[in-house]
C-alpha atoms as a PDB file:
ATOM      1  CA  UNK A   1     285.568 172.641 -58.819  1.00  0.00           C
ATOM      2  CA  UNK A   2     286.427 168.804 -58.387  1.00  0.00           C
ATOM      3  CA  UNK A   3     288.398 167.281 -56.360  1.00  0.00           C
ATOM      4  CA  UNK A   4     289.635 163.823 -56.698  1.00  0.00           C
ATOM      5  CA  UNK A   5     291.265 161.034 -55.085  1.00  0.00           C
ATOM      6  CA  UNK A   6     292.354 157.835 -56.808  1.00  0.00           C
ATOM      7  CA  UNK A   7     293.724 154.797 -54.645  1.00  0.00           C
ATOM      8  CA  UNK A   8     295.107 151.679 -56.018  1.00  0.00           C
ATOM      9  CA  UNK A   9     295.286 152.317 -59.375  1.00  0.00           C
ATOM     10  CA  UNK A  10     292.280 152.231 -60.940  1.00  0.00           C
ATOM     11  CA  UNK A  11     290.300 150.285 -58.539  1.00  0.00           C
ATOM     12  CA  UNK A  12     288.669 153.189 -56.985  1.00  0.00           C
ATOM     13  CA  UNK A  13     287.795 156.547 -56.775  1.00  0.00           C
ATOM     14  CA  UNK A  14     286.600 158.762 -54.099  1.00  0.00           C
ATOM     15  CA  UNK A  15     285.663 162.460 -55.143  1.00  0.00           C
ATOM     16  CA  UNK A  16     284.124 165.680 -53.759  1.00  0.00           C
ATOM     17  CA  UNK A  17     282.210 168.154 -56.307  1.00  0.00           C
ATOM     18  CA  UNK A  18     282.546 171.874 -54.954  1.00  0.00           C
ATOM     19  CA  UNK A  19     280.234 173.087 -57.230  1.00  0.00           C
ATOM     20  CA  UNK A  20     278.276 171.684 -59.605  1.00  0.00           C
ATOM     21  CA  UNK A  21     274.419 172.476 -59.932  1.00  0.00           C
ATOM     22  CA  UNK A  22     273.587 170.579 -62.508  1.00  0.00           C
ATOM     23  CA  UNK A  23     276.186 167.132 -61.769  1.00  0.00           C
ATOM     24  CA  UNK A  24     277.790 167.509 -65.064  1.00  0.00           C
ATOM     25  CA  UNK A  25     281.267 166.728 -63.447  1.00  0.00           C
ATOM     26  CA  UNK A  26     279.862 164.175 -61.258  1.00  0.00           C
ATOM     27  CA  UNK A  27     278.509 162.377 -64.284  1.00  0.00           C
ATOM     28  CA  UNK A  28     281.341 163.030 -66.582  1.00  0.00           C
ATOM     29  CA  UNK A  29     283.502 161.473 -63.738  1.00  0.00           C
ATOM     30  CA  UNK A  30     280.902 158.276 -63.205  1.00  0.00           C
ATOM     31  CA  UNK A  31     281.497 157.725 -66.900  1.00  0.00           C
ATOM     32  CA  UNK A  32     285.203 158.225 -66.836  1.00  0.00           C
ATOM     33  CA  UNK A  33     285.408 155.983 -63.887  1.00  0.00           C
ATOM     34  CA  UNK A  34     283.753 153.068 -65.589  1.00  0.00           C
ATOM     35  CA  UNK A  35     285.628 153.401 -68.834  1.00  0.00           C
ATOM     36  CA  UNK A  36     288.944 153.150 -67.104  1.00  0.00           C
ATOM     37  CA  UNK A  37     287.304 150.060 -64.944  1.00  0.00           C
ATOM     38  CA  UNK A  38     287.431 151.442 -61.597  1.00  0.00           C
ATOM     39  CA  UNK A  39     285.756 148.876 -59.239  1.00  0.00           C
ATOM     40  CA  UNK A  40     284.422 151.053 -56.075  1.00  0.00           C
ATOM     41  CA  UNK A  41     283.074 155.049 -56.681  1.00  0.00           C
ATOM     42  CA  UNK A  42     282.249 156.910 -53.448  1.00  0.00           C
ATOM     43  CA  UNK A  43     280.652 160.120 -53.622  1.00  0.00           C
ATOM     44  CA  UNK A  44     280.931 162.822 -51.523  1.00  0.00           C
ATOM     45  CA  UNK A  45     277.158 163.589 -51.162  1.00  0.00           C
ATOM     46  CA  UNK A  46     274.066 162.258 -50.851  1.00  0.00           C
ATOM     47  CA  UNK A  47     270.334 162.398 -50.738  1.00  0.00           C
ATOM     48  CA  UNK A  48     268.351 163.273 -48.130  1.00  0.00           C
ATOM     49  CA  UNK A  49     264.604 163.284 -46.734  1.00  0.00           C
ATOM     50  CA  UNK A  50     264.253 166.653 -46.254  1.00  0.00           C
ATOM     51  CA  UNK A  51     263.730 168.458 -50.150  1.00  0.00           C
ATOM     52  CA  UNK A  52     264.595 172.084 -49.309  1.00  0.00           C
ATOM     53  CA  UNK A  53     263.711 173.374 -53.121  1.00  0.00           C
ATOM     54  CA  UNK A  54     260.643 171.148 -53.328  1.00  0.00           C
ATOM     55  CA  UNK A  55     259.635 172.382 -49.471  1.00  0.00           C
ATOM     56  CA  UNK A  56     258.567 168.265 -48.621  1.00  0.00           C
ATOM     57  CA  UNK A  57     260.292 165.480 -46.236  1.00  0.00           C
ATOM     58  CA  UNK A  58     259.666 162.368 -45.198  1.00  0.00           C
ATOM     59  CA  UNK A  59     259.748 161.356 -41.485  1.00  0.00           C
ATOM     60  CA  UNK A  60     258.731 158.487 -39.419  1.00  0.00           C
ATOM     61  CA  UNK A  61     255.186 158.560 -37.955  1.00  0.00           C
ATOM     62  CA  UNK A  62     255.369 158.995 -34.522  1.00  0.00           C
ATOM     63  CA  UNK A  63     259.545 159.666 -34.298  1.00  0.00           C
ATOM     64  CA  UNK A  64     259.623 163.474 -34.902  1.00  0.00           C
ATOM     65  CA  UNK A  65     261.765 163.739 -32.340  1.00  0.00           C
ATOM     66  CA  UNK A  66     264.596 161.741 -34.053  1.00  0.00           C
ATOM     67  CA  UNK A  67     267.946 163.141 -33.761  1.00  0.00           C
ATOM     68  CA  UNK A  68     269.995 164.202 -37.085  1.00  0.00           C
ATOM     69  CA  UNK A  69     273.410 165.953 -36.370  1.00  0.00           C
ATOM     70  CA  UNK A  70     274.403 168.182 -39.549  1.00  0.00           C
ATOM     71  CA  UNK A  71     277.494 169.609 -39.636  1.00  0.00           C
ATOM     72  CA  UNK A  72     279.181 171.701 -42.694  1.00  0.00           C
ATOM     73  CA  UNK A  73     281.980 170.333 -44.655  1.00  0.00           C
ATOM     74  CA  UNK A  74     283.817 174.216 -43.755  1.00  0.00           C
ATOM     75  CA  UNK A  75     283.467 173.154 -40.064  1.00  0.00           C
ATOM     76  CA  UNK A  76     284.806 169.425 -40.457  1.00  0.00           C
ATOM     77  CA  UNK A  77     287.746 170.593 -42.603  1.00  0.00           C
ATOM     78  CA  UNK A  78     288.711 173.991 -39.757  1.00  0.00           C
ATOM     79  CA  UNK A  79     288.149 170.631 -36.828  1.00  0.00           C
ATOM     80  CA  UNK A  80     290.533 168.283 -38.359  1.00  0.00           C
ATOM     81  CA  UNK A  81     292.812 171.343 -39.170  1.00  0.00           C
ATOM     82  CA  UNK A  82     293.126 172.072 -35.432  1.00  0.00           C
ATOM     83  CA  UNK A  83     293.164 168.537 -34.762  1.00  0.00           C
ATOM     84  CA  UNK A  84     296.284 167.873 -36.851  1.00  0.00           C
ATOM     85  CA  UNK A  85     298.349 170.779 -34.837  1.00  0.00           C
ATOM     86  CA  UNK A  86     296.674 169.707 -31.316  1.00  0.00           C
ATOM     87  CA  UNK A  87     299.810 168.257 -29.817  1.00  0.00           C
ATOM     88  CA  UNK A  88     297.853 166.333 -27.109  1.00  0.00           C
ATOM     89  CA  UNK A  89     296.411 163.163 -26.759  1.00  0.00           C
ATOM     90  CA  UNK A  90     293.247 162.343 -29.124  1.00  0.00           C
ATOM     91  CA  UNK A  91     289.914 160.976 -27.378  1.00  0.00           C
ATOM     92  CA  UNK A  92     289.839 157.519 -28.839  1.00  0.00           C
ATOM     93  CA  UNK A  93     286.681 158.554 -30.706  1.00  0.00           C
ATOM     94  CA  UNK A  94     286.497 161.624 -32.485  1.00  0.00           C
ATOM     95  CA  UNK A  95     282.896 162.918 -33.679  1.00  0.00           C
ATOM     96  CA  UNK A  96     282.409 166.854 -34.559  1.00  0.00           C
ATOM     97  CA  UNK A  97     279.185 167.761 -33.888  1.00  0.00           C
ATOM     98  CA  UNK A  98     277.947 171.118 -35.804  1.00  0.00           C
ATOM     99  CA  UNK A  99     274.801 170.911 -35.251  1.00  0.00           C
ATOM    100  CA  UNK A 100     272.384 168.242 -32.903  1.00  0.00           C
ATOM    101  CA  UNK A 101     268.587 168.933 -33.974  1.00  0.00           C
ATOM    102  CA  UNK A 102     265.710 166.728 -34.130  1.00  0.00           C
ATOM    103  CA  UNK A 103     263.174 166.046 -37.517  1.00  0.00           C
ATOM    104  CA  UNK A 104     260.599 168.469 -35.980  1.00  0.00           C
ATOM    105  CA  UNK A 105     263.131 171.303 -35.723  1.00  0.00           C
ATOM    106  CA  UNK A 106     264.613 170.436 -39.126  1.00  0.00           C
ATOM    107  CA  UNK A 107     261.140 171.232 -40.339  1.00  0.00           C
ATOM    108  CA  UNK A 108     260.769 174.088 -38.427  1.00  0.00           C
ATOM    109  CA  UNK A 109     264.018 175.744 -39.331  1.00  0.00           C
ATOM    110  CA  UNK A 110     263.102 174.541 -43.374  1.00  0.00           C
ATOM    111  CA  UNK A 111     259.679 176.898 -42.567  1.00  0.00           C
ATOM    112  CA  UNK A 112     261.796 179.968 -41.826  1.00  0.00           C
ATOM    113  CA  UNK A 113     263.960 179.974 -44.300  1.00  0.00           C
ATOM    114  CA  UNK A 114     261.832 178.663 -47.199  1.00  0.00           C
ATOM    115  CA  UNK A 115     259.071 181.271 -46.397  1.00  0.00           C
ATOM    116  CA  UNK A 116     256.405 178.256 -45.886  1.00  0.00           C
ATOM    117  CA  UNK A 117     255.284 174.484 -44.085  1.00  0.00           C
ATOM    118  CA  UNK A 118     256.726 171.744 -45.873  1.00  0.00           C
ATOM    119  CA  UNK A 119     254.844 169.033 -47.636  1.00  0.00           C
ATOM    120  CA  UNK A 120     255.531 166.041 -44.499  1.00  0.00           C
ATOM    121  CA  UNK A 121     254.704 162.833 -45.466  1.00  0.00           C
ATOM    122  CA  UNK A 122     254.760 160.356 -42.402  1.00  0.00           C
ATOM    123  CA  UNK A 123     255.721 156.972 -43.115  1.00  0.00           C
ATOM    124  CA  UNK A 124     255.175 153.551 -40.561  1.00  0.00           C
ATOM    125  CA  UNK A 125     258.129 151.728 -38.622  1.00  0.00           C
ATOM    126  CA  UNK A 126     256.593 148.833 -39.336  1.00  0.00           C
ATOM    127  CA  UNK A 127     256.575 149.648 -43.796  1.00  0.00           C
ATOM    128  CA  UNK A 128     260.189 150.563 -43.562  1.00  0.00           C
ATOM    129  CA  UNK A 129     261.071 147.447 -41.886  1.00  0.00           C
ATOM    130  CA  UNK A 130     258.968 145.589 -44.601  1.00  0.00           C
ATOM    131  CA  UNK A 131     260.844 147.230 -47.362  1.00  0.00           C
ATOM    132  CA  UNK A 132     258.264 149.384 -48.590  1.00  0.00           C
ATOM    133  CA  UNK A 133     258.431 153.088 -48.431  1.00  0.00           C
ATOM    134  CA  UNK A 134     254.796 154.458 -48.900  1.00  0.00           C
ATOM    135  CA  UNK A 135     255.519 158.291 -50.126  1.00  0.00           C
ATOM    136  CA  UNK A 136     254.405 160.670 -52.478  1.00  0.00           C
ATOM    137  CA  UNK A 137     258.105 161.394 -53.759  1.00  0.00           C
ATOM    138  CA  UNK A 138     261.216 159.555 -53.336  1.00  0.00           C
ATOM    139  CA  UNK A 139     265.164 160.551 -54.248  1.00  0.00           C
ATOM    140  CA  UNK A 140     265.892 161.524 -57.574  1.00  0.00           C
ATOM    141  CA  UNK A 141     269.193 160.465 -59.826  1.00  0.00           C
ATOM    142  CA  UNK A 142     270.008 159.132 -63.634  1.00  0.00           C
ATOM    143  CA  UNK A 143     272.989 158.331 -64.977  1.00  0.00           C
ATOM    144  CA  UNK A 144     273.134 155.965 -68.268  1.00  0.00           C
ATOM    145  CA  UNK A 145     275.590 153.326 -67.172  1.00  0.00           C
ATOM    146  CA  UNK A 146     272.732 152.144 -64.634  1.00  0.00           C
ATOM    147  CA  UNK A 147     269.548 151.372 -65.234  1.00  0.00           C
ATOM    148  CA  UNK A 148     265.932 152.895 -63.757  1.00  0.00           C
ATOM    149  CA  UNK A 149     264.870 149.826 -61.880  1.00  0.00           C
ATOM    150  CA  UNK A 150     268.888 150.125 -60.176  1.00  0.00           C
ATOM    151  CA  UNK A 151     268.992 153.618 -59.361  1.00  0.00           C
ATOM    152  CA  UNK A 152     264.946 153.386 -58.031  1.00  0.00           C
ATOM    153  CA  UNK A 153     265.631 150.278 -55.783  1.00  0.00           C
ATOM    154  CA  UNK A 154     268.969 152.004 -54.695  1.00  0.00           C
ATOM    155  CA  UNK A 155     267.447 155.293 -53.528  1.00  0.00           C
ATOM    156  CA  UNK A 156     264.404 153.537 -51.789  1.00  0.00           C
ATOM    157  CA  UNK A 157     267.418 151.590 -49.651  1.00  0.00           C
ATOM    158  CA  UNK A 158     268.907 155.002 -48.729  1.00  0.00           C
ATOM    159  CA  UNK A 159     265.677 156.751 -47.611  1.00  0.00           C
ATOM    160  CA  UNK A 160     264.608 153.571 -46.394  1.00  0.00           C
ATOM    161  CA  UNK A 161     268.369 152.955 -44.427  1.00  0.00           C
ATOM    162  CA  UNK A 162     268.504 156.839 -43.322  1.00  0.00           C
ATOM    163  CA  UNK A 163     265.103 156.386 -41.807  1.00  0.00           C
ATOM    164  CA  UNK A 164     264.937 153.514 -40.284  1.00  0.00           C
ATOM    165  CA  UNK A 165     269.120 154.191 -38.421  1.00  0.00           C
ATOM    166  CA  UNK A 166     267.626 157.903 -37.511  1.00  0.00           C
ATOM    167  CA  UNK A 167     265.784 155.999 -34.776  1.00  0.00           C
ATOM    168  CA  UNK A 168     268.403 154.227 -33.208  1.00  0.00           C
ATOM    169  CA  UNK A 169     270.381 157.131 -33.052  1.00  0.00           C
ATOM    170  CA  UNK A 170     272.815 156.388 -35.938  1.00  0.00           C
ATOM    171  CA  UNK A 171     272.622 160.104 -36.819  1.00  0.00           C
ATOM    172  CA  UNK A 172     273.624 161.599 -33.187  1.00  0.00           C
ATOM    173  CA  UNK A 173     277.089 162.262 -33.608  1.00  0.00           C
ATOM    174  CA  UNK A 174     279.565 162.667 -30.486  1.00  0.00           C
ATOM    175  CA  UNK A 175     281.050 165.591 -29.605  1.00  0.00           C
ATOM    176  CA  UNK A 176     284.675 164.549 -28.381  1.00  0.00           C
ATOM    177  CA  UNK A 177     286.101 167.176 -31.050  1.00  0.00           C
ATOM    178  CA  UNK A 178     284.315 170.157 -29.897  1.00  0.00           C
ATOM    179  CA  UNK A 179     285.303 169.255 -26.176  1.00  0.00           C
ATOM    180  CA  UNK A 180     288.502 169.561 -27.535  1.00  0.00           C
ATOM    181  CA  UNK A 181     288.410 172.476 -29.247  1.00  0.00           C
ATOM    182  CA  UNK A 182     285.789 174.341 -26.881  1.00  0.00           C
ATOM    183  CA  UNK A 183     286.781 177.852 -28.363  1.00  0.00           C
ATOM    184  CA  UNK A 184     285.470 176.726 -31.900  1.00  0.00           C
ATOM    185  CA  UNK A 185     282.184 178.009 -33.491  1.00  0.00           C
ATOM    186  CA  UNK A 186     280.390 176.286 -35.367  1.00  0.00           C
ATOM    187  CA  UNK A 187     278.151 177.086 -38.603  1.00  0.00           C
ATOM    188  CA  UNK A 188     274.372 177.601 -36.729  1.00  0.00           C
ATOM    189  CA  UNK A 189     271.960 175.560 -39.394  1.00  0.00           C
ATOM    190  CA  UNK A 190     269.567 177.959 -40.026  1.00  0.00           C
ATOM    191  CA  UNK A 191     271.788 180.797 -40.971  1.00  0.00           C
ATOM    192  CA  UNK A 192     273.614 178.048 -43.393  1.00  0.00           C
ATOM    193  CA  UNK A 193     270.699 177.673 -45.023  1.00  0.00           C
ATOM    194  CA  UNK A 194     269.392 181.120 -45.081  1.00  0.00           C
ATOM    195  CA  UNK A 195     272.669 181.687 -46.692  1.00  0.00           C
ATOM    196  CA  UNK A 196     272.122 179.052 -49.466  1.00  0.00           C
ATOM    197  CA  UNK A 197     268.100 179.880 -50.259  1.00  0.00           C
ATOM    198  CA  UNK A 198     268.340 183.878 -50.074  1.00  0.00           C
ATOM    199  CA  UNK A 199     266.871 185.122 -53.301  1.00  0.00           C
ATOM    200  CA  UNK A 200     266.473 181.227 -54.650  1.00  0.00           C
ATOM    201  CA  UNK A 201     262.137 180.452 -55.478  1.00  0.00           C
END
């Protein structure tokens, strides 16, 4: 299923894919997007350090305890629902927190459900800052319209970016929603993703 969203014309799409193992629709839609000359494409989703089907991650030497908030897109959606109707006043920021857990518990949880240790490879402060990310793997993604040296550099800059705002707390997301809406439960992580590996290699 694919949603999508098309502002000003043709100068620039936003999308969500529902479903779509292999990103056929995703790329069909990158290729539609450039034919028609659409300036700006935003995807709804994007890497991330921790491989869950390839049981690896990448953290920062010495920063395990970095915090990552992760929150599903079923929660956000039932939030903003309730938010819409809520006939009060609105905090003047409005994070929705699902889910507050540091690297080392990321891991921990990816143990449990994946049946054994990831593969952890521990990169330096001091690399990242440099521009070099020293790892064994890296994010993965092809499309035609852009070339390897592109979509290499581009991916480096993401793990690189996610890494390096993960320490300064880019990734702890407020809570001024769930204070709000104190009633609300949220999707627990682990039995998310017990959900989405049972059965899966």
């Amino acid at each position: 299923m694919v949603r999508v969203t098309v502002a000003g014309g043709t100068g620039q799409v936003s999308q969500e894919i529902l479903s779509d193992p292999d990103q056929k629709a995703q790329k069909n839609l990158i290729d539609a997007a450039i034919a028609a000359g659409v300036k700006r494409f935003a995807p709804s989703e994007y890497g991330s350090v921790f491989d869950f089907e390839k049981r690896r991650a990448i953290i920062v030497d010495g920063h395990e305890d970095s915090i990552m908030t992760l929150t599903t897109v079923a929660d956000v959606a039932a939030v903003v629902a309730r938010a819409v109707d809520y006939e009060g006043r609105w905090p003047t920021a409005g994070g929705i927190r699902g889910n507050r857990v540091t690297f080392s518990q990321i891991l921990e949880i990816g143990r449990r459900v994946r049946g054994c240790s990831f593969a952890v490879d521990k990169v330096k402060v001091e690399d990242l800052e440099a521009g070099n990310l020293k790892t064994s793997w890296g994010l993965e993604a092809v499309h035609r319209a852009v070339s390897e040296d592109q979509v290499s550099a581009l991916l480096k800059a993401v793990s690189i970016g996610i890494l390096l705002s993960s320490l300064k707390g880019a990734w702890d997301i407020s809570d001024e929603m769930n204070q709000l809406f104190p009633d609300y439960e949220f999707t627990r992580i682990e039995d998310f993703l017990a959900k989405t590996w049972e059965g899966k290699p």
